[in-house]
N, C-alpha and C. Protein backbone atom coordinates (compact mmCIF):
# COMPACT_ATOMS: atom_id res chain seq x y z
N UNK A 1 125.59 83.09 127.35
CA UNK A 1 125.71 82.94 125.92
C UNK A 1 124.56 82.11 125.36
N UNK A 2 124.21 81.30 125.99
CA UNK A 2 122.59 80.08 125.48
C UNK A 2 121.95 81.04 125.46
N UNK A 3 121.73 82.11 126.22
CA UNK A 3 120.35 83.02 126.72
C UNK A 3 120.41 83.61 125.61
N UNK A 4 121.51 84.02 124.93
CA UNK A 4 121.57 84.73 123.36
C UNK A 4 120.94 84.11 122.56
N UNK A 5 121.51 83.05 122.23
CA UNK A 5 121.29 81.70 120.90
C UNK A 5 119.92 81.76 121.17
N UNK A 6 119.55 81.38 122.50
CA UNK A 6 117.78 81.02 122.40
C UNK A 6 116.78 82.29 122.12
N UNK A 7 117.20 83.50 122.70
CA UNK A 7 116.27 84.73 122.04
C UNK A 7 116.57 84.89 120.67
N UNK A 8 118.11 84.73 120.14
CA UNK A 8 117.66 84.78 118.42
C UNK A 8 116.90 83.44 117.93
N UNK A 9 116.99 82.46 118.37
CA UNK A 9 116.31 81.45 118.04
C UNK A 9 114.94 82.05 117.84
N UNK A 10 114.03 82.22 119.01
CA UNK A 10 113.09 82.97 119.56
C UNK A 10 112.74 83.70 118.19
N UNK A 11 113.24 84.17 118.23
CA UNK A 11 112.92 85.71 117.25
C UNK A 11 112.94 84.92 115.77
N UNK A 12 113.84 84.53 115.35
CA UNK A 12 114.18 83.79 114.44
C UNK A 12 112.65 83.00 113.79
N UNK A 13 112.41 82.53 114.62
CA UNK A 13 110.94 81.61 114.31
C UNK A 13 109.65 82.23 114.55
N UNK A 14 110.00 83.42 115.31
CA UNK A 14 108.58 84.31 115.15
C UNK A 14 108.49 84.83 113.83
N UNK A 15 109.53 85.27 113.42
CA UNK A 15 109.85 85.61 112.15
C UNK A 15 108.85 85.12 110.81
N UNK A 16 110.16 83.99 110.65
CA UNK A 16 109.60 83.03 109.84
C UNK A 16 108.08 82.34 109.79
N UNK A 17 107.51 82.54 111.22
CA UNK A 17 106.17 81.61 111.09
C UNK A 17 105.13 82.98 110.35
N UNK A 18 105.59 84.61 110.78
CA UNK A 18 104.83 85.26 109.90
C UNK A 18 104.75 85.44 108.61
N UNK A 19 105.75 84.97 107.87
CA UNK A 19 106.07 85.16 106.30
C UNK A 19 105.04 84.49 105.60
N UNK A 20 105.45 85.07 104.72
CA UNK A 20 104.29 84.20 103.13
C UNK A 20 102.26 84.53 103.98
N UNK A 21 102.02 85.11 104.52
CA UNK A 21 100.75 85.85 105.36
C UNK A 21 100.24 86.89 104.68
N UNK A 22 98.85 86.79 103.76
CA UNK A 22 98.36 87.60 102.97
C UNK A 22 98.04 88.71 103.79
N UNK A 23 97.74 88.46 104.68
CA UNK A 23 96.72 89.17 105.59
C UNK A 23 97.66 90.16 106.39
N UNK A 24 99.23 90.01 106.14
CA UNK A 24 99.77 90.71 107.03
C UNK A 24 99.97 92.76 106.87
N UNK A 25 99.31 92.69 105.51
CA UNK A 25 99.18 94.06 105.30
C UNK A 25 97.77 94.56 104.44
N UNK A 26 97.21 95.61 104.94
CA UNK A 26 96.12 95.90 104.53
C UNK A 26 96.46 96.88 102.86
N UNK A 27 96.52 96.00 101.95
CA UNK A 27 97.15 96.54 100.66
C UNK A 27 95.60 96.64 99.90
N UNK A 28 95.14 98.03 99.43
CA UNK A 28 94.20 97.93 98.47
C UNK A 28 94.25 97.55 97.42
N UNK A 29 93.06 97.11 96.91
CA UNK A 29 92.98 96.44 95.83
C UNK A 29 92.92 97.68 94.85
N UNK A 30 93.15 97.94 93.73
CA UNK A 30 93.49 99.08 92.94
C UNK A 30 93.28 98.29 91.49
N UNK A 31 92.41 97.45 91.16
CA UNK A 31 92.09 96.81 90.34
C UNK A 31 93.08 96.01 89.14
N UNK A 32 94.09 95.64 90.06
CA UNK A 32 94.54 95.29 88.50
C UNK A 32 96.01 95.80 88.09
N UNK A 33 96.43 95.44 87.26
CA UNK A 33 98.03 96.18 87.09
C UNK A 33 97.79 97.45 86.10
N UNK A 34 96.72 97.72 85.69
CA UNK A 34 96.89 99.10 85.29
C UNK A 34 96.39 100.27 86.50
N UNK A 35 95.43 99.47 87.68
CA UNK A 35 95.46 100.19 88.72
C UNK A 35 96.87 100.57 89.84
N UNK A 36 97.34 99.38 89.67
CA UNK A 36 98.62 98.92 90.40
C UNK A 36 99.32 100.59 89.63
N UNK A 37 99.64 100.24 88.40
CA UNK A 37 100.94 101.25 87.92
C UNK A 37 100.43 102.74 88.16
N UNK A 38 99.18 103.26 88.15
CA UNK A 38 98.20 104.68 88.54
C UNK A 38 98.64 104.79 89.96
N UNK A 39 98.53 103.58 90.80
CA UNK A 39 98.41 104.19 91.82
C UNK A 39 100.22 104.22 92.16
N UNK A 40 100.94 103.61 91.57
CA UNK A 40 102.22 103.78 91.63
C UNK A 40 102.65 105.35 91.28
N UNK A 41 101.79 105.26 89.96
CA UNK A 41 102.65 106.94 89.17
C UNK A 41 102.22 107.79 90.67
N UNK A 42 100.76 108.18 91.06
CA UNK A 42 100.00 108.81 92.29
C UNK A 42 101.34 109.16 93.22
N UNK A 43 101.36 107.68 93.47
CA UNK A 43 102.45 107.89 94.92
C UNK A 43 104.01 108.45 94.32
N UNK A 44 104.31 108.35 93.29
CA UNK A 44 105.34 108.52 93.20
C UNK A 44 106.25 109.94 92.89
N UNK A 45 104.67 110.95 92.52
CA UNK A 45 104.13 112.34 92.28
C UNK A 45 104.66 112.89 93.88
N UNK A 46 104.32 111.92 94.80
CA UNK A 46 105.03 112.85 96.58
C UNK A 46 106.54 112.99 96.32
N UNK A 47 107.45 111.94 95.78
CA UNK A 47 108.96 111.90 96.03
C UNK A 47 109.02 113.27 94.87
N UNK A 48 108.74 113.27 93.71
CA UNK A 48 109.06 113.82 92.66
C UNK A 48 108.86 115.50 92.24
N UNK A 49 107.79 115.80 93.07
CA UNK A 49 107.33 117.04 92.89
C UNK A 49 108.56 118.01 92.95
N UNK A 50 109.73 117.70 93.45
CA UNK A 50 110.48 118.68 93.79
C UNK A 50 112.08 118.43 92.90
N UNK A 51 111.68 117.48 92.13
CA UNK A 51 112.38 117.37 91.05
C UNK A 51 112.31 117.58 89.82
N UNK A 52 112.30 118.98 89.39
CA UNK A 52 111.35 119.06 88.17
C UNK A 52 111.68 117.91 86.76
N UNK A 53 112.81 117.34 86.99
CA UNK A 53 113.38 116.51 85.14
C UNK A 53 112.32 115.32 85.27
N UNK A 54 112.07 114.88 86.58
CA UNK A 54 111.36 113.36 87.16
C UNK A 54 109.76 113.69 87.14
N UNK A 55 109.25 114.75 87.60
CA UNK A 55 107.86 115.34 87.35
C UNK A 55 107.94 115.46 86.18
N UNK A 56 108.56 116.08 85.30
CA UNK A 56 108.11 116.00 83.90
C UNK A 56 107.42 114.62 83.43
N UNK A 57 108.62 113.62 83.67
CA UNK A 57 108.54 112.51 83.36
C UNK A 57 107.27 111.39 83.80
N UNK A 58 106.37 112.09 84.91
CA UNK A 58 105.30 111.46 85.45
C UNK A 58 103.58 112.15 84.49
N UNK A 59 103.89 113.47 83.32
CA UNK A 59 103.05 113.81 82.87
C UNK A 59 102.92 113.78 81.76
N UNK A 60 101.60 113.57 81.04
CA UNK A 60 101.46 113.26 79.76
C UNK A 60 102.13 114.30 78.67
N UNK A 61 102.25 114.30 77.29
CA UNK A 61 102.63 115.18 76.32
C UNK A 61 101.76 116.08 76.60
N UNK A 62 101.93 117.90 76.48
CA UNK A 62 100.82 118.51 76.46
C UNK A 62 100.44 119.09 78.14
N UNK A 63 100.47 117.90 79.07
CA UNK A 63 100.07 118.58 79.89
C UNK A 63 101.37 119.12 81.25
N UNK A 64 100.83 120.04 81.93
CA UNK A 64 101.97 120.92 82.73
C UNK A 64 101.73 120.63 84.15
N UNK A 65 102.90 121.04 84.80
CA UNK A 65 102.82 120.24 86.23
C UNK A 65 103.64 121.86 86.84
N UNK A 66 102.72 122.25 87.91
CA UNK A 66 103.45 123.37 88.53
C UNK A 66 104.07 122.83 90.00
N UNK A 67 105.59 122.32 89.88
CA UNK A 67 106.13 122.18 90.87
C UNK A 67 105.57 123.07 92.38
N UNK A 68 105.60 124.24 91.99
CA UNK A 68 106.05 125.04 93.39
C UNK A 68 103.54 124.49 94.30
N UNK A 69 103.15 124.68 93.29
CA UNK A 69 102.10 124.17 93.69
C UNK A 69 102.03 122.67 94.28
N UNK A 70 102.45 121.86 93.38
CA UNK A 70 102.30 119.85 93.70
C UNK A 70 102.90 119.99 95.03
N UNK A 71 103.95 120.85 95.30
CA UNK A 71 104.83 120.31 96.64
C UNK A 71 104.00 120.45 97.51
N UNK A 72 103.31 121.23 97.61
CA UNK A 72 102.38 121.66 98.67
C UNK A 72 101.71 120.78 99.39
N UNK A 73 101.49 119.50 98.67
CA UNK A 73 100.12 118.37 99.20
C UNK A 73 100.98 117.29 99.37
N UNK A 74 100.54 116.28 99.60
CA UNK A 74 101.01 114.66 99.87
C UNK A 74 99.61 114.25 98.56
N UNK A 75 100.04 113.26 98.32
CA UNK A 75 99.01 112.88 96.93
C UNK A 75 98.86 111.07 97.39
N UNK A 76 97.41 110.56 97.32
CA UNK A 76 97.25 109.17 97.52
C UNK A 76 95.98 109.39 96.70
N UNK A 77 96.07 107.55 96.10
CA UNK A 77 95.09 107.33 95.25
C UNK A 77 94.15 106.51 96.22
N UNK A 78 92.73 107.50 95.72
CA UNK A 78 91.98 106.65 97.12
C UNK A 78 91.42 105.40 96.87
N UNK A 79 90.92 104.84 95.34
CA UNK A 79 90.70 103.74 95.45
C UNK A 79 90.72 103.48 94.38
N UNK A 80 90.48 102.06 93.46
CA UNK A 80 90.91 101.88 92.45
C UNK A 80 90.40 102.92 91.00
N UNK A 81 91.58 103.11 89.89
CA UNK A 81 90.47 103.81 89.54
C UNK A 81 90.17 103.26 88.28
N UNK A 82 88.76 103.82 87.64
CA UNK A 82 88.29 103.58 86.57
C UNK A 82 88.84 103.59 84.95
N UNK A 83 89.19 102.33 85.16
CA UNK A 83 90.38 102.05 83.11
C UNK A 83 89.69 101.65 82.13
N UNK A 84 89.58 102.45 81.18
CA UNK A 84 88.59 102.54 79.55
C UNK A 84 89.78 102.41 78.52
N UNK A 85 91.17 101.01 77.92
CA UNK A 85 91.61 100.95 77.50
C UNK A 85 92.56 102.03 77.80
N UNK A 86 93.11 102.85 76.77
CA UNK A 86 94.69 103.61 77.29
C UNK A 86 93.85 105.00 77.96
N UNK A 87 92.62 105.15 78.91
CA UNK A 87 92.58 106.45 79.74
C UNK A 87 92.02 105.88 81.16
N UNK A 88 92.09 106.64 81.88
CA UNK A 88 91.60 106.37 83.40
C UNK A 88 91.11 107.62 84.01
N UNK A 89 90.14 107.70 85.23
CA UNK A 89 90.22 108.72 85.97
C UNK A 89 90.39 107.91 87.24
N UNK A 90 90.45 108.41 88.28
CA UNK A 90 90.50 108.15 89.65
C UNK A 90 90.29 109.19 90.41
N UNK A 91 90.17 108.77 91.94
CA UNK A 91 89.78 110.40 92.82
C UNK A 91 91.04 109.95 93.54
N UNK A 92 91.79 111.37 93.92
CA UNK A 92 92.86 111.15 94.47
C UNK A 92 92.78 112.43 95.58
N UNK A 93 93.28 112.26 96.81
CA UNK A 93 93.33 112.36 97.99
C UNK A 93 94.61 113.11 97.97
N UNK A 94 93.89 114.87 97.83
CA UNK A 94 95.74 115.81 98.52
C UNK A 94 95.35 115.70 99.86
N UNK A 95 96.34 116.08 100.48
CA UNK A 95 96.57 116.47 101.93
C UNK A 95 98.17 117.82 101.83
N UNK A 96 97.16 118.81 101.92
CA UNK A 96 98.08 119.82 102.02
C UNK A 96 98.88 120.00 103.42
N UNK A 97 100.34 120.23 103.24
CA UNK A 97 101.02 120.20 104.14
C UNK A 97 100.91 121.23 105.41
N UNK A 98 100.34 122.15 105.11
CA UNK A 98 100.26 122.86 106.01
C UNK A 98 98.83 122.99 106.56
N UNK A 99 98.47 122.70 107.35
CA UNK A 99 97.28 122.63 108.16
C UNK A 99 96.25 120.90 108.18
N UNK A 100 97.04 120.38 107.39
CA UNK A 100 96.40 118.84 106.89
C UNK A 100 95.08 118.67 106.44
N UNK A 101 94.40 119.73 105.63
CA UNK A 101 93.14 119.59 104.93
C UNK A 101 93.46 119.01 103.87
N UNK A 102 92.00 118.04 104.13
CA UNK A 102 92.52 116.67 102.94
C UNK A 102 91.22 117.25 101.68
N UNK A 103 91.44 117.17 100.80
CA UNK A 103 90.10 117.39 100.01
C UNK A 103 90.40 116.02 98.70
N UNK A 104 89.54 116.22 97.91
CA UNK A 104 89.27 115.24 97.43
C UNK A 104 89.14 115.59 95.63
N UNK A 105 90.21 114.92 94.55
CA UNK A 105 89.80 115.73 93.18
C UNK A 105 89.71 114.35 92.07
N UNK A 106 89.23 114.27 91.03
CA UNK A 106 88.92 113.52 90.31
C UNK A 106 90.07 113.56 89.11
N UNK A 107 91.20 113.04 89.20
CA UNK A 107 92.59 113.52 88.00
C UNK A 107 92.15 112.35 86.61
N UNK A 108 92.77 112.71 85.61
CA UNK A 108 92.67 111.87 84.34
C UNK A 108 93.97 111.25 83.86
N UNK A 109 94.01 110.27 83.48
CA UNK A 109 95.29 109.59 83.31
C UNK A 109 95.17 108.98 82.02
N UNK A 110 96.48 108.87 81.56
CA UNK A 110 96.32 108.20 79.69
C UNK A 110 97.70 107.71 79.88
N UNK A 111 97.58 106.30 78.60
CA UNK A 111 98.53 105.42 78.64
C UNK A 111 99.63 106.00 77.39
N UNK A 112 100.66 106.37 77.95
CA UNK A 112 101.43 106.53 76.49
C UNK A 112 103.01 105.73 76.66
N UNK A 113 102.44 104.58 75.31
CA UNK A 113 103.12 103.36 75.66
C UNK A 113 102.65 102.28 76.32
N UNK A 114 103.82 102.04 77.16
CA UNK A 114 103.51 100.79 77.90
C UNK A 114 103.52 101.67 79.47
N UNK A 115 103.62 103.21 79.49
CA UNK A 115 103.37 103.37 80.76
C UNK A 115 102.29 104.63 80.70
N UNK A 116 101.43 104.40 82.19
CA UNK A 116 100.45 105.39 82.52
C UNK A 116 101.18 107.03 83.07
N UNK A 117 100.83 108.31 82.72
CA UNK A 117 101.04 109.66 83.24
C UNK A 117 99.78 109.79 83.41
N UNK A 118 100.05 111.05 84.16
CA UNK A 118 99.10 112.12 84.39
C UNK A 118 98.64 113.37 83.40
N UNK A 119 97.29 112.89 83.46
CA UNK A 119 97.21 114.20 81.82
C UNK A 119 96.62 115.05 82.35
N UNK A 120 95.37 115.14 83.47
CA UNK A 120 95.28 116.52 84.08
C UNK A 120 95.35 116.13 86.10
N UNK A 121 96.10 117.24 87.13
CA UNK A 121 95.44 116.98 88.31
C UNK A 121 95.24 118.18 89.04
N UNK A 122 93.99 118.62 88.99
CA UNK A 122 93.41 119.63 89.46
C UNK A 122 93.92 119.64 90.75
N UNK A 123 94.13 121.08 91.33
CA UNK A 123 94.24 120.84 93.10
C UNK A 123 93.10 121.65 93.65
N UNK A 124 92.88 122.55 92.77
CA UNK A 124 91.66 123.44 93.27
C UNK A 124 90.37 122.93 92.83
């Protein structure tokens, strides 16, 4: 029964001595909290694609989102992107699911409100 107490002990304090450690994850810098929320909407385009009421909800007025296409890729924002007051572009990183060719497209983003959509994202 000690041999218990002392490996959670053990563990317990390995724990704790890693916490509060900047360094413990390699998180890009994405410039900023209007990069922060882009690269949020980006990632959040993988869960959603296959929900059309929630994809709506990730694109600007005006512009169209073809589910049966978006599903196709995994979507990451590759690095921070460029913010000119309420527009942005960034290059964002598909990776199509089937065969894992990653290519590389330049999407446009606009602020409406207090939150960022997607106003165009090319796949071709």
């Amino acid at each position: 029964m000690h041999a218990i107490a002392r490996l959670l002990l053990v563990a317990a304090v390995a724990v704790a001595a890693g916490c509060g450690r900047s360094d413990q994850f390699n998180v890009p810098d994405m410039g900023g909290e209007d990069g922060k929320q882009i690269a949020t909407l980006v990632d959040r385009l993988n869960d959603d694609s296959t929900r059309p009421a929630q994809l709506k909800q990730l694109f600007a007025a005006g512009a169209t989102a073809d589910s049966r296409a978006l599903r196709q890729y995994r979507f990451d924002l590759k690095d921070k992107p460029a913010v000119s007051g309420g527009t942005a572009t960034g290059t964002v990183v598909l990776e199509k699911a089937s065969g894992h060719a990653m290519v590389e497209k330049e999407w446009a983003f606009v602020k409406e409100g207090d939150k960022w959509k997607i106003k165009a994202a090319p796949l071709q």
